[in-house]
C-alpha atoms as a PDB file:
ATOM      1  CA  UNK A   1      92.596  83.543  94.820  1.00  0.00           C
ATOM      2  CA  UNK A   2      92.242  86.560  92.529  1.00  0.00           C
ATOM      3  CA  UNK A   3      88.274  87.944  91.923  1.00  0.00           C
ATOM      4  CA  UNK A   4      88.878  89.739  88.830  1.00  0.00           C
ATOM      5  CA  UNK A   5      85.341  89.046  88.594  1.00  0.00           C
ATOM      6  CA  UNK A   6      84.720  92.339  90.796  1.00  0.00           C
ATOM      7  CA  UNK A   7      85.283  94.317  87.873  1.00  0.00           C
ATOM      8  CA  UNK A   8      82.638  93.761  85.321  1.00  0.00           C
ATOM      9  CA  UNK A   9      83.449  94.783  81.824  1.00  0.00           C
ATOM     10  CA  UNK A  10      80.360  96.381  79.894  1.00  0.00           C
ATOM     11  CA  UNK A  11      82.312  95.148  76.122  1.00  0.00           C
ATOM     12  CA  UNK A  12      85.862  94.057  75.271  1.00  0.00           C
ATOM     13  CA  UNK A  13      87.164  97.262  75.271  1.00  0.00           C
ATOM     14  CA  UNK A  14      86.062  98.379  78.552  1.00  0.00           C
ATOM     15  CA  UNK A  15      87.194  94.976  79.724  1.00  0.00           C
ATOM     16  CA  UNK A  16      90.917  95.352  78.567  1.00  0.00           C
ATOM     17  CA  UNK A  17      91.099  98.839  79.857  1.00  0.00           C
ATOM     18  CA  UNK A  18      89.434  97.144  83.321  1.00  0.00           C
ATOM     19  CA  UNK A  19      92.346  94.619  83.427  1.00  0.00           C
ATOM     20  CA  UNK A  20      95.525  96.744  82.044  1.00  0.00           C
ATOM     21  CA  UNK A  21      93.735  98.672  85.242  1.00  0.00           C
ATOM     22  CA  UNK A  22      94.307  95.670  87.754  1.00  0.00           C
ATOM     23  CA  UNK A  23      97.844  94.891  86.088  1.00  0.00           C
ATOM     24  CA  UNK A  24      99.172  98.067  86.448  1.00  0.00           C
ATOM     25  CA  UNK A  25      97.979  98.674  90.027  1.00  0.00           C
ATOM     26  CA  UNK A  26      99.097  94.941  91.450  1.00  0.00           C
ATOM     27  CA  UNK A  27     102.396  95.964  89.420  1.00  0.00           C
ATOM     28  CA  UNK A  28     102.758  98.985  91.503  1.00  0.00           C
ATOM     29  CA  UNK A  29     101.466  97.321  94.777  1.00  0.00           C
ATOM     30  CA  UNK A  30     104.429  94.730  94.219  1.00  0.00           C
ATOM     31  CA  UNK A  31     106.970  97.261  94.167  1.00  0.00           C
ATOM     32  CA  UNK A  32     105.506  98.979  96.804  1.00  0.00           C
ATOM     33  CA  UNK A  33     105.521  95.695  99.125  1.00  0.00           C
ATOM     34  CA  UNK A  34     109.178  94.820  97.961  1.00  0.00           C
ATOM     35  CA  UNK A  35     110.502  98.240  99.461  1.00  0.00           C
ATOM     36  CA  UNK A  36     108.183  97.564 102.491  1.00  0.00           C
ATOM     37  CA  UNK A  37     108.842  94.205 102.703  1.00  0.00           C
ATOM     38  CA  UNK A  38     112.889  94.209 102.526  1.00  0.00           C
ATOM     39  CA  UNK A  39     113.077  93.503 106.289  1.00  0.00           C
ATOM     40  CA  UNK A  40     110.188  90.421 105.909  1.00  0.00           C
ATOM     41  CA  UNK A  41     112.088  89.203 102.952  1.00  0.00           C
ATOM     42  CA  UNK A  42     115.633  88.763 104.765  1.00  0.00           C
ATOM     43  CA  UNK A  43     114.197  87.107 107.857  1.00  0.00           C
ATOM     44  CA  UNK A  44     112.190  84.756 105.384  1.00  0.00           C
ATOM     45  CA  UNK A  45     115.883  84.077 103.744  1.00  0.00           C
ATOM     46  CA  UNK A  46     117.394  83.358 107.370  1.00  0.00           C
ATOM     47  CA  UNK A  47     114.360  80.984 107.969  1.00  0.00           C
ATOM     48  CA  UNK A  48     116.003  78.997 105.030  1.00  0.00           C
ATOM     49  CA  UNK A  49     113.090  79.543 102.594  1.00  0.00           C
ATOM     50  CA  UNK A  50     114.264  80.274  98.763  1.00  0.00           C
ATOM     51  CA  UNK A  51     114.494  83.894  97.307  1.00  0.00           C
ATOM     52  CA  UNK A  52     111.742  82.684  94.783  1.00  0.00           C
ATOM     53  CA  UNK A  53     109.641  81.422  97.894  1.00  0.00           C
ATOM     54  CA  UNK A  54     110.266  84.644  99.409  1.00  0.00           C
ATOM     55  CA  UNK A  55     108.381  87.195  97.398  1.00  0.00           C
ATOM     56  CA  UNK A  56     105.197  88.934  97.374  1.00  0.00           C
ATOM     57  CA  UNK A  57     102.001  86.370  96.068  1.00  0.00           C
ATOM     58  CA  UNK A  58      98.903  87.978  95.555  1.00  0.00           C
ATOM     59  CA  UNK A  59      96.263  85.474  96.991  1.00  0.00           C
ATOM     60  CA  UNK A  60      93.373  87.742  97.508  1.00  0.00           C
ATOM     61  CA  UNK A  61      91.590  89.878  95.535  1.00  0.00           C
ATOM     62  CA  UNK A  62      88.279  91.385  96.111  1.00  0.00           C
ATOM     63  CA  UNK A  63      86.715  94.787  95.187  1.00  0.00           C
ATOM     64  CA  UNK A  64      85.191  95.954  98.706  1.00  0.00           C
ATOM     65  CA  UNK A  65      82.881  99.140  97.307  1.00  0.00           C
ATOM     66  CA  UNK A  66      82.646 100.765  94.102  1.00  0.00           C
ATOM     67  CA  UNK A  67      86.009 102.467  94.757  1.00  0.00           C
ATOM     68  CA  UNK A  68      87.614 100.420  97.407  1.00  0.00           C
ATOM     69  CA  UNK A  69      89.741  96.717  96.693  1.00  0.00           C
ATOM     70  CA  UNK A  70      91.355  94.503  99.616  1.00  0.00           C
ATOM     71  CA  UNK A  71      94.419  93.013  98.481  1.00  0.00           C
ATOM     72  CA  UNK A  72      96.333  90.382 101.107  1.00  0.00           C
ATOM     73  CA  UNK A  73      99.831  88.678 100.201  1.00  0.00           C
ATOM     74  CA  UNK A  74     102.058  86.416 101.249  1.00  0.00           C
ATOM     75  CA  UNK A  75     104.805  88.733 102.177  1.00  0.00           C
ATOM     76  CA  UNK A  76     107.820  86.397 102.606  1.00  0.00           C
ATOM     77  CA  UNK A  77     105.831  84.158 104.809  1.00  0.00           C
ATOM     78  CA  UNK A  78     104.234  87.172 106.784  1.00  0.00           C
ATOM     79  CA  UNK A  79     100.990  87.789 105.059  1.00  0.00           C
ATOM     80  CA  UNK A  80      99.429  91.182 105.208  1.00  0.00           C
ATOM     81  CA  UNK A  81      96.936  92.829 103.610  1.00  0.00           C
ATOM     82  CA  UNK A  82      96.113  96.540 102.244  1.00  0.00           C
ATOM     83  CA  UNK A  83      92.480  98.314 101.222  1.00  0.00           C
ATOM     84  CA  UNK A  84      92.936 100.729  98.468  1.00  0.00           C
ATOM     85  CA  UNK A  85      90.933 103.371  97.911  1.00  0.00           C
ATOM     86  CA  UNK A  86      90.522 105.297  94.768  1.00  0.00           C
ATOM     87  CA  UNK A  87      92.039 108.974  95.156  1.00  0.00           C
ATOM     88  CA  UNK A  88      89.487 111.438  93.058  1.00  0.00           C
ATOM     89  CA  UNK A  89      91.877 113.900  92.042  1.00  0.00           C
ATOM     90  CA  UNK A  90      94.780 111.184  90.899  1.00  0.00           C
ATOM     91  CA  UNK A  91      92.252 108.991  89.782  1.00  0.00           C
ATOM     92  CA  UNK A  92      95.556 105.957  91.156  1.00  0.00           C
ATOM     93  CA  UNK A  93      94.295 103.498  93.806  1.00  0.00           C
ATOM     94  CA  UNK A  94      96.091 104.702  97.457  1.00  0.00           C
ATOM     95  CA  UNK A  95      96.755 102.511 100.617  1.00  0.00           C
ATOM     96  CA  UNK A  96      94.169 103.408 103.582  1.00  0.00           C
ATOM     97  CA  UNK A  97      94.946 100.834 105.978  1.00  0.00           C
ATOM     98  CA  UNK A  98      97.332  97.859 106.061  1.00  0.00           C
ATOM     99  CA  UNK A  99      96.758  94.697 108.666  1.00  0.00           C
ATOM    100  CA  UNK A 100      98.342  91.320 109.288  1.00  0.00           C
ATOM    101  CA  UNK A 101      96.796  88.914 106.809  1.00  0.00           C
ATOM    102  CA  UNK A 102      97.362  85.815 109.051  1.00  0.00           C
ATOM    103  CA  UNK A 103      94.146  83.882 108.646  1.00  0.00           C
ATOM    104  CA  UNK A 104      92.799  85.728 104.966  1.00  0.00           C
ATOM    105  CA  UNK A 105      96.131  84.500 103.201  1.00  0.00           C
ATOM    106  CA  UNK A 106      98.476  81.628 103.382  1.00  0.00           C
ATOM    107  CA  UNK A 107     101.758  81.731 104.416  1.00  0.00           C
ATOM    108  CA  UNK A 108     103.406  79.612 101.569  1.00  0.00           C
ATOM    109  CA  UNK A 109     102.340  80.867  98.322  1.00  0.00           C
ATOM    110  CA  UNK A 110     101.797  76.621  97.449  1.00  0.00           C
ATOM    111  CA  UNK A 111      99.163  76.627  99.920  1.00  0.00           C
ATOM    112  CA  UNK A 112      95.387  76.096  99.057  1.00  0.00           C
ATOM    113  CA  UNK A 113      93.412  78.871 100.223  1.00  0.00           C
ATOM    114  CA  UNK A 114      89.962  80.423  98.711  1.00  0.00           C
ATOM    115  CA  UNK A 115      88.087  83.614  99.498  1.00  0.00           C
ATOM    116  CA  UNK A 116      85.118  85.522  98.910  1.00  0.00           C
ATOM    117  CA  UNK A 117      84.221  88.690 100.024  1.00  0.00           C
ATOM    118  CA  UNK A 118      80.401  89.024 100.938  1.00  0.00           C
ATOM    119  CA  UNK A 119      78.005  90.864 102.353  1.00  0.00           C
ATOM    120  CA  UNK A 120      80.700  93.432 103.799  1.00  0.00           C
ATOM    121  CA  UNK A 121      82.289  90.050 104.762  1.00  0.00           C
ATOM    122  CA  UNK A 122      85.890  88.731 103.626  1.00  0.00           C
ATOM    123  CA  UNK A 123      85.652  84.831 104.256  1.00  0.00           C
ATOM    124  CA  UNK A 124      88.406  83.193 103.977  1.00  0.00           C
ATOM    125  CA  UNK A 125      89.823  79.188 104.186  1.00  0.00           C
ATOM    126  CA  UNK A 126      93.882  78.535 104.392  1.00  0.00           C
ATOM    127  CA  UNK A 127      96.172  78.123 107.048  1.00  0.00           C
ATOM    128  CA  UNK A 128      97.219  80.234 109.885  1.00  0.00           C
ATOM    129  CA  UNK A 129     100.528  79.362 110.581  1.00  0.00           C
ATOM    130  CA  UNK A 130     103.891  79.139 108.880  1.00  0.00           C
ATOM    131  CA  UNK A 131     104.474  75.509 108.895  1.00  0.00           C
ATOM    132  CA  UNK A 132     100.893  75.169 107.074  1.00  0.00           C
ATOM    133  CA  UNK A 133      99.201  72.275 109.407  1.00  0.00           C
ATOM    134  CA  UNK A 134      96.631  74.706 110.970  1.00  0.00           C
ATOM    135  CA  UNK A 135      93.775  74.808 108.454  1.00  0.00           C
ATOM    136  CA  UNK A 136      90.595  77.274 109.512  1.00  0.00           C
ATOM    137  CA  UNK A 137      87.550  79.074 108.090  1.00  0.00           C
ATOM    138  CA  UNK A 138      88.132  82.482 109.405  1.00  0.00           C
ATOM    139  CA  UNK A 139      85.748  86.043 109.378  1.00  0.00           C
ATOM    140  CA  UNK A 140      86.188  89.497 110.978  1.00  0.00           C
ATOM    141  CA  UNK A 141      88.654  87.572 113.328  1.00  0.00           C
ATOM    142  CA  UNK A 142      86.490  84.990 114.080  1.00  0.00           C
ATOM    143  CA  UNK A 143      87.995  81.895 113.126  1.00  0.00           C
ATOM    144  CA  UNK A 144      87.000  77.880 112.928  1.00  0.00           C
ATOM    145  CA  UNK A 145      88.620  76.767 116.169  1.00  0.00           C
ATOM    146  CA  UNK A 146      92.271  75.273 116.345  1.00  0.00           C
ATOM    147  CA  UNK A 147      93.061  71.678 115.652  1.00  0.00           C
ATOM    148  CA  UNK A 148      94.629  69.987 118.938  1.00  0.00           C
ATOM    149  CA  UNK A 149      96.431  66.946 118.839  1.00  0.00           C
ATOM    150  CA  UNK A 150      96.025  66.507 122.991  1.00  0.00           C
ATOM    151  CA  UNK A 151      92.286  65.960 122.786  1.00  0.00           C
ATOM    152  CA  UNK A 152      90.371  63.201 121.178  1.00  0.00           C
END
């Protein structure tokens, strides 16, 4: 899910400006993650998955602050996620910390997933694991607990 909606546009121009913005910096985040993620992408070959299956999807978007955004991929079936902050002096968005995004972003860039970020909050619905059958609501870590097949 992609909240462009976090950048409000005061007119049209302002608004293009506000999205060439976004495209250039996810365009420089994807090469980024493709020199990061070299390692993630060959094990996701090995695992049989498709080189198309295999990049980088975008699934969440969310601006954090005024000059912060949270942006969590699929990674070749290893999802992470950055926050980038605005440098002052550059004015170009840097990476200040980088976590495993198991739980905020699907595995399998198919997947249905949906986020919002709230209150200081991300929420965030997909799946937690690779094959895609563990569905959960998850926050700060805390997460909707795990279906078991055993009990019932």
């Amino acid at each position: 899910m992609v909240l462009l909606a976090a950048f409000p546009a005061a007119n049209a121009e302002e608004g293009d400006r506000t999205i060439t913005k976004v495209i250039k910096l996810l365009q420089g985040m994807m090469v980024k993650s493709k020199a990061d993620g070299e390692r993630d992408t060959e094990l996701c070959l090995v695992k049989g998955k498709s080189e198309d299956e295999c990049n980088n999807y975008i699934r969440v978007l969310a601006k954090v602050e005024e000059e912060q955004l949270l942006v969590c991929g699929t990674n070749s079936y290893n999802p992470r996620c950055r926050n980038y902050t605005r440098n002052d002096q550059t004015g170009h968005f840097e990476v200040t910390k980088e976590f495993s995004g198991k739980g905020y972003c699907p595995f399998d860039p198919r997947h249905n997933s949906t986020s919002i970020f709230a209150d200081g909050d991300l929420y965030s619905g997909t799946v937690s694991d690779f094959s895609g059958t563990d569905a959960l609501v998850i926050k700060n870590q805390i997460r909707t607990e795990q279906y078991n097949l055993k009990i019932g």
